[in-house]
Protein backbone atom coordinates (compact mmCIF):
# COMPACT_ATOMS: atom_id res chain seq x y z
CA UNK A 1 -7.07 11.84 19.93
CA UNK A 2 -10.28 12.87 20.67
CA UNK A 3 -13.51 11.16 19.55
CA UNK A 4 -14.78 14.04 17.59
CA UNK A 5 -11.99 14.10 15.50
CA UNK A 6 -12.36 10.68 14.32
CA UNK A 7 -13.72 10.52 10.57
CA UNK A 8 -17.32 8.54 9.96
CA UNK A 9 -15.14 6.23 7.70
CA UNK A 10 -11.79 5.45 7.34
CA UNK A 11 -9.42 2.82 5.97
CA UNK A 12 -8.16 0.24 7.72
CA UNK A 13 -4.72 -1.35 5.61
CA UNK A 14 -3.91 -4.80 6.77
CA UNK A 15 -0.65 -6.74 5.14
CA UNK A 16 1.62 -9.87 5.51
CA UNK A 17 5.03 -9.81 3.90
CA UNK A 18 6.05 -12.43 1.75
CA UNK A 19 8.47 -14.90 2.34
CA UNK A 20 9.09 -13.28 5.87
CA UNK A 21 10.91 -16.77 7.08
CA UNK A 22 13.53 -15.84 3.67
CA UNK A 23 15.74 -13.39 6.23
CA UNK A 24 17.46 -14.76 9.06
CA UNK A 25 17.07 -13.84 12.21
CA UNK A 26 20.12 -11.15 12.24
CA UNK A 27 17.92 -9.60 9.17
CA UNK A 28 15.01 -9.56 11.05
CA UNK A 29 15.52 -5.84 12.29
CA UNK A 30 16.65 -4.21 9.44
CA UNK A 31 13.34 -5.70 7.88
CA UNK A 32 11.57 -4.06 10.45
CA UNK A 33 13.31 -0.50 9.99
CA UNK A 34 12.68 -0.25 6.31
CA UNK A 35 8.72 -1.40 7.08
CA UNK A 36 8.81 1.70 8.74
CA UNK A 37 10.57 3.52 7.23
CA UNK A 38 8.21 2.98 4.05
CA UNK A 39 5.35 4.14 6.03
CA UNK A 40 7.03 7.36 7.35
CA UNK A 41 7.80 7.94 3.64
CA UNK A 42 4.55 7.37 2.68
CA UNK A 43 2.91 9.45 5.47
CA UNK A 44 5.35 12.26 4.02
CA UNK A 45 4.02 11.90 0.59
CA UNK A 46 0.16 12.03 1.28
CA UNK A 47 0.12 14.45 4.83
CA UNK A 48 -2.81 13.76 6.95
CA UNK A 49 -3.47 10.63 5.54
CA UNK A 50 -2.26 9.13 8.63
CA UNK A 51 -5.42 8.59 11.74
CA UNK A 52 -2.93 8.47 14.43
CA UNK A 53 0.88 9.11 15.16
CA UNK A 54 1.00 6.02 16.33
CA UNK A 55 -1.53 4.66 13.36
CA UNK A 56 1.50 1.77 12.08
CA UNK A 57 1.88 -1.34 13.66
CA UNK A 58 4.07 -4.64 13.03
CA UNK A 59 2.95 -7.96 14.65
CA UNK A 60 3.36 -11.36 14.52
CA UNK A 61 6.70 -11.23 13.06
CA UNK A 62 5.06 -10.25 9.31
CA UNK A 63 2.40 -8.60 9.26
CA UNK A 64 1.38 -4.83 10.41
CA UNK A 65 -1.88 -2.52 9.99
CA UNK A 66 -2.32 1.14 9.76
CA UNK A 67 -5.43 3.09 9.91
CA UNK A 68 -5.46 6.42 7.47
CA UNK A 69 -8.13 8.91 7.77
CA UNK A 70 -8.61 9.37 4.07
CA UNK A 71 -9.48 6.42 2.61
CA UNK A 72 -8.95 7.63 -1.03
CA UNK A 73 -5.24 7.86 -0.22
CA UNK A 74 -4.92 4.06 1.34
CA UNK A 75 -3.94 2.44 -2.45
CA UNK A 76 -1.80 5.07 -3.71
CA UNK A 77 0.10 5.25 0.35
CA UNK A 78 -0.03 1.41 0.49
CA UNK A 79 1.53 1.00 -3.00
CA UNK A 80 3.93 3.72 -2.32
CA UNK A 81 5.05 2.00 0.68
CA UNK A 82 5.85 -1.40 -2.12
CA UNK A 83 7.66 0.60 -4.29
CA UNK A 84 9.98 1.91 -1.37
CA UNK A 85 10.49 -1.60 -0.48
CA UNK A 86 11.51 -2.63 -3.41
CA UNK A 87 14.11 0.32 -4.02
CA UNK A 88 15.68 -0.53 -0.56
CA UNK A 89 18.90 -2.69 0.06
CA UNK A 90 17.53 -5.84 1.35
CA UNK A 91 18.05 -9.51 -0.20
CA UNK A 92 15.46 -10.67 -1.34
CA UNK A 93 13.65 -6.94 -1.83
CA UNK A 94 10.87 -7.33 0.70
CA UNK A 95 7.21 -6.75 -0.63
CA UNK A 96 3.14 -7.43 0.96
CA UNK A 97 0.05 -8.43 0.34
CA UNK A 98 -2.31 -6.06 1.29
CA UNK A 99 -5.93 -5.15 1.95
CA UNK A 100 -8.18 -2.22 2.12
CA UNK A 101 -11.36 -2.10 4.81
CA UNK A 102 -13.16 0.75 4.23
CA UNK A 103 -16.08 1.74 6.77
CA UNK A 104 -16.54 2.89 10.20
CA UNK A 105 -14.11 2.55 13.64
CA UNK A 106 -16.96 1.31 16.53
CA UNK A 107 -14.39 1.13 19.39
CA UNK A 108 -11.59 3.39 20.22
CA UNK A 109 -9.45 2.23 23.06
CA UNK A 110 -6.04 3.19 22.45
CA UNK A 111 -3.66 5.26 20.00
CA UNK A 112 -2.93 1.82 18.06
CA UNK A 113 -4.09 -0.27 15.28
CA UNK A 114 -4.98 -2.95 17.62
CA UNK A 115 -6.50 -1.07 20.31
CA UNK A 116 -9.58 -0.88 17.64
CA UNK A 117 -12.30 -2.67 16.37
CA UNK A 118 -15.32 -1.62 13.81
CA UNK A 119 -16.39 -2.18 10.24
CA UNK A 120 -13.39 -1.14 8.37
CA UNK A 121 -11.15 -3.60 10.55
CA UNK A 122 -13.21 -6.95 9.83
CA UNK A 123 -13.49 -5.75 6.31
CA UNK A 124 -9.81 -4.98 5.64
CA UNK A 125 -8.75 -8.96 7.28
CA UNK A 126 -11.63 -10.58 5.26
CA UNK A 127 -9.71 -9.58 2.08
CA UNK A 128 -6.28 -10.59 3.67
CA UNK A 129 -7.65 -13.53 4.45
CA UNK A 130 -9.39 -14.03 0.99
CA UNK A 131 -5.90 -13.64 -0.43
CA UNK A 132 -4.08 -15.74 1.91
CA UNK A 133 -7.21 -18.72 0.84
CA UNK A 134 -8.00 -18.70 -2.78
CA UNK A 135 -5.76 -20.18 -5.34
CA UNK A 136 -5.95 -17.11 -7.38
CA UNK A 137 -5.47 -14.77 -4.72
CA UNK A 138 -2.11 -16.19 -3.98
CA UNK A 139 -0.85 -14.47 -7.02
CA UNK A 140 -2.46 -11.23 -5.93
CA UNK A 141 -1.23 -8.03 -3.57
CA UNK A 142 -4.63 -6.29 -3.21
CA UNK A 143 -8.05 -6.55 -1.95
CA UNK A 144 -10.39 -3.46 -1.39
CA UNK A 145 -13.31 -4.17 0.84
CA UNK A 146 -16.34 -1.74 1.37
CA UNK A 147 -19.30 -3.74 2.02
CA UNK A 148 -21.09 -3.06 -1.26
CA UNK A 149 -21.28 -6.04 -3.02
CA UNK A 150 -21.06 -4.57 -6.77
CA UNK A 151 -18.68 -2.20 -6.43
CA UNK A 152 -16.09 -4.46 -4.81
CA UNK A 153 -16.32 -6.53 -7.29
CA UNK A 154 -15.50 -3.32 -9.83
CA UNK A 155 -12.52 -2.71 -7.54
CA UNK A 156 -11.54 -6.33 -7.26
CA UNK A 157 -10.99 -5.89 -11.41
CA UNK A 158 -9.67 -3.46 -11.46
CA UNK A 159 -7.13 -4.25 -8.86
CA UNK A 160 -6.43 -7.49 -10.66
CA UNK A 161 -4.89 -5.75 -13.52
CA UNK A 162 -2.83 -3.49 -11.62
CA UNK A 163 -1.38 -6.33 -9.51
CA UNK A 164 -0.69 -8.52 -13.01
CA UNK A 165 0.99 -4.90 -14.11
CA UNK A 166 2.89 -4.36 -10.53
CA UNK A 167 4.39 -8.15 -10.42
CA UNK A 168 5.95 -7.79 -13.87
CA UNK A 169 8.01 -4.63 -13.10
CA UNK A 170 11.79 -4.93 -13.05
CA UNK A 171 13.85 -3.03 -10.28
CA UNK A 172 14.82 -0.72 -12.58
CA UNK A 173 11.44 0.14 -13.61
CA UNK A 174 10.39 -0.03 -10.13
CA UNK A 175 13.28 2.61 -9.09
CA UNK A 176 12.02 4.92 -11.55
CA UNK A 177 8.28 4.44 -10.42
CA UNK A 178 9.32 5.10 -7.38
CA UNK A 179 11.33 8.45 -7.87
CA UNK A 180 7.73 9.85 -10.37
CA UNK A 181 6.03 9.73 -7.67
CA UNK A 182 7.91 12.15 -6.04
CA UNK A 183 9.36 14.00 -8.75
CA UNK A 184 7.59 16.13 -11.43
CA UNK A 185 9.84 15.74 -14.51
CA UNK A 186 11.63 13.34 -16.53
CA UNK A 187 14.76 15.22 -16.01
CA UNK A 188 15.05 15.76 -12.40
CA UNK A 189 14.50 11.97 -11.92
CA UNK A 190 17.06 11.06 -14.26
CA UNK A 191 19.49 13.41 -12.44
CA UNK A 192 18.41 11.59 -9.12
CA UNK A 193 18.90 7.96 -10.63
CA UNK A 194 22.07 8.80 -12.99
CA UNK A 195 20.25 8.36 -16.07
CA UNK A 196 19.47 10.26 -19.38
CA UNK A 197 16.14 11.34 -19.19
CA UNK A 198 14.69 9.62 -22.44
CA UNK A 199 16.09 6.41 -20.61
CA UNK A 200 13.34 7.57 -17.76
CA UNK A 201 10.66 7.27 -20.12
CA UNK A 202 11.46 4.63 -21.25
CA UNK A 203 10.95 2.57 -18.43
CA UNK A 204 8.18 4.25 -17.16
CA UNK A 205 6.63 3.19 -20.04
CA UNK A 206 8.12 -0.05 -20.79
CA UNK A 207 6.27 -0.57 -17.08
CA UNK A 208 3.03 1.20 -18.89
CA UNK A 209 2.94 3.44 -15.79
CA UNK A 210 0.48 5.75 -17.28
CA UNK A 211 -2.15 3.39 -17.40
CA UNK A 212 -1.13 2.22 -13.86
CA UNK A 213 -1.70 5.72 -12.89
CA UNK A 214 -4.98 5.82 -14.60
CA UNK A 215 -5.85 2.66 -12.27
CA UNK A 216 -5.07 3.82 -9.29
CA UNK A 217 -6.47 7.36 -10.34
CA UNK A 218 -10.30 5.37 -10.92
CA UNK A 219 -10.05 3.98 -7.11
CA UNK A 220 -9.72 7.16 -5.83
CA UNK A 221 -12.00 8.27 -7.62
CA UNK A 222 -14.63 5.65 -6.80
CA UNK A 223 -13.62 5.52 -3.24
CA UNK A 224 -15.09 9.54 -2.82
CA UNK A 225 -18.13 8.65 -4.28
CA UNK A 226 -18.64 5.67 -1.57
């Protein structure tokens, strides 16, 4: 990709899985397929979010980074990407921690996450590494970083709730979560998942998606006017 087609800011998503050392080593590549596979669903969900073709990388055994152009999409695509996870057939369902950098690439040297460096990179491990640290943050999935001080704390309380609100869902709930966000009415999901469409609702709201939604709706929101 060419230089000029490189945004002035972008988001930088940087994650660890947890409990990576809970699947055996025969697991370990079916973990890795449905990693991708969770971003290639994502990527399908929110088009040209995405920097690069080749903007998803896993390393280290568990953990992987993606860059996405738009950085109002990188919650929404990120959580997206948990909620696939968790609908998957893996034991244990696999899940992240994850965080947001949101600022400027400085180098370009390759196609890859890792052939970069900038702003948004340093910003998006600081908050990985501010989960990974703090007693609190153990219990967290997500950290948004953009450099100004008052607003990432705004973010960072915002995010707490939805994380309390994510880590309470059952896979039920989860499953139907995950089928709203790509279908537009109660009925066709519970057609897709076998179930009666008041049963549908019921989870979605026994998971009190809508004020999820409204969450994740406010970062957007916030992150244009960054």
């Amino acid at each position: 990709m060419a230089m000029g087609a490189i945004p002035s800011t972008v988001a930088v998503v940087t994650a660890d899985l947890i409990g990576s050392r809970r699947y055996p080593r025969e697991q370990r590549q079916d973990l890795d397929r449905v990693l991708k596979e969770s971003f290639d669903a994502a990527e399908h969900l929110y088009p040209q979010a995405v920097l690069t073709p080749l903007g998803f990388k896993i390393v280290q055994g568990d953990e992987f980074q993606m860059v996405l152009k738009k950085p109002a999409d990188a919650y929404p695509f990120l959580f997206f990407m948990r909620v696939f996870l968790a609908n998957t057939n893996l034991n244990p369902r696999p899940n992240f921690r994850a965080s947001i950098g949101i600022g400027e690439i400085a180098i370009i040297e390759g196609t890859t996450p890792y052939a970069m460096d900038g702003v948004a990179f340093h910003a998006s491990r600081d908050g990985l590494d501010r989960l990974g640290q703090d007693k609190a943050g153990r219990s967290r999935l997500t950290a948004l970083v953009t450099g100004d001080g008052k607003k990432d704390v705004w973010f960072d309380i915002v995010l707490m709730y939805q994380d309390l609100l994510e880590k309470k869902w059952s896979l039920a709930q989860r499953e139907a979560i995950f089928w709203r966000m790509q279908l537009q009415t109660y009925e066709a999901i519970g057609k897709k998942i076998d179930i009666a469409q008041q049963n549908v609702q019921k989870r979605l709201q026994a998971a009190h998606w809508e004020e999820f939604s409204r969450g994740m709706e406010f970062i957007k929101e916030a992150i244009f006017t960054l």
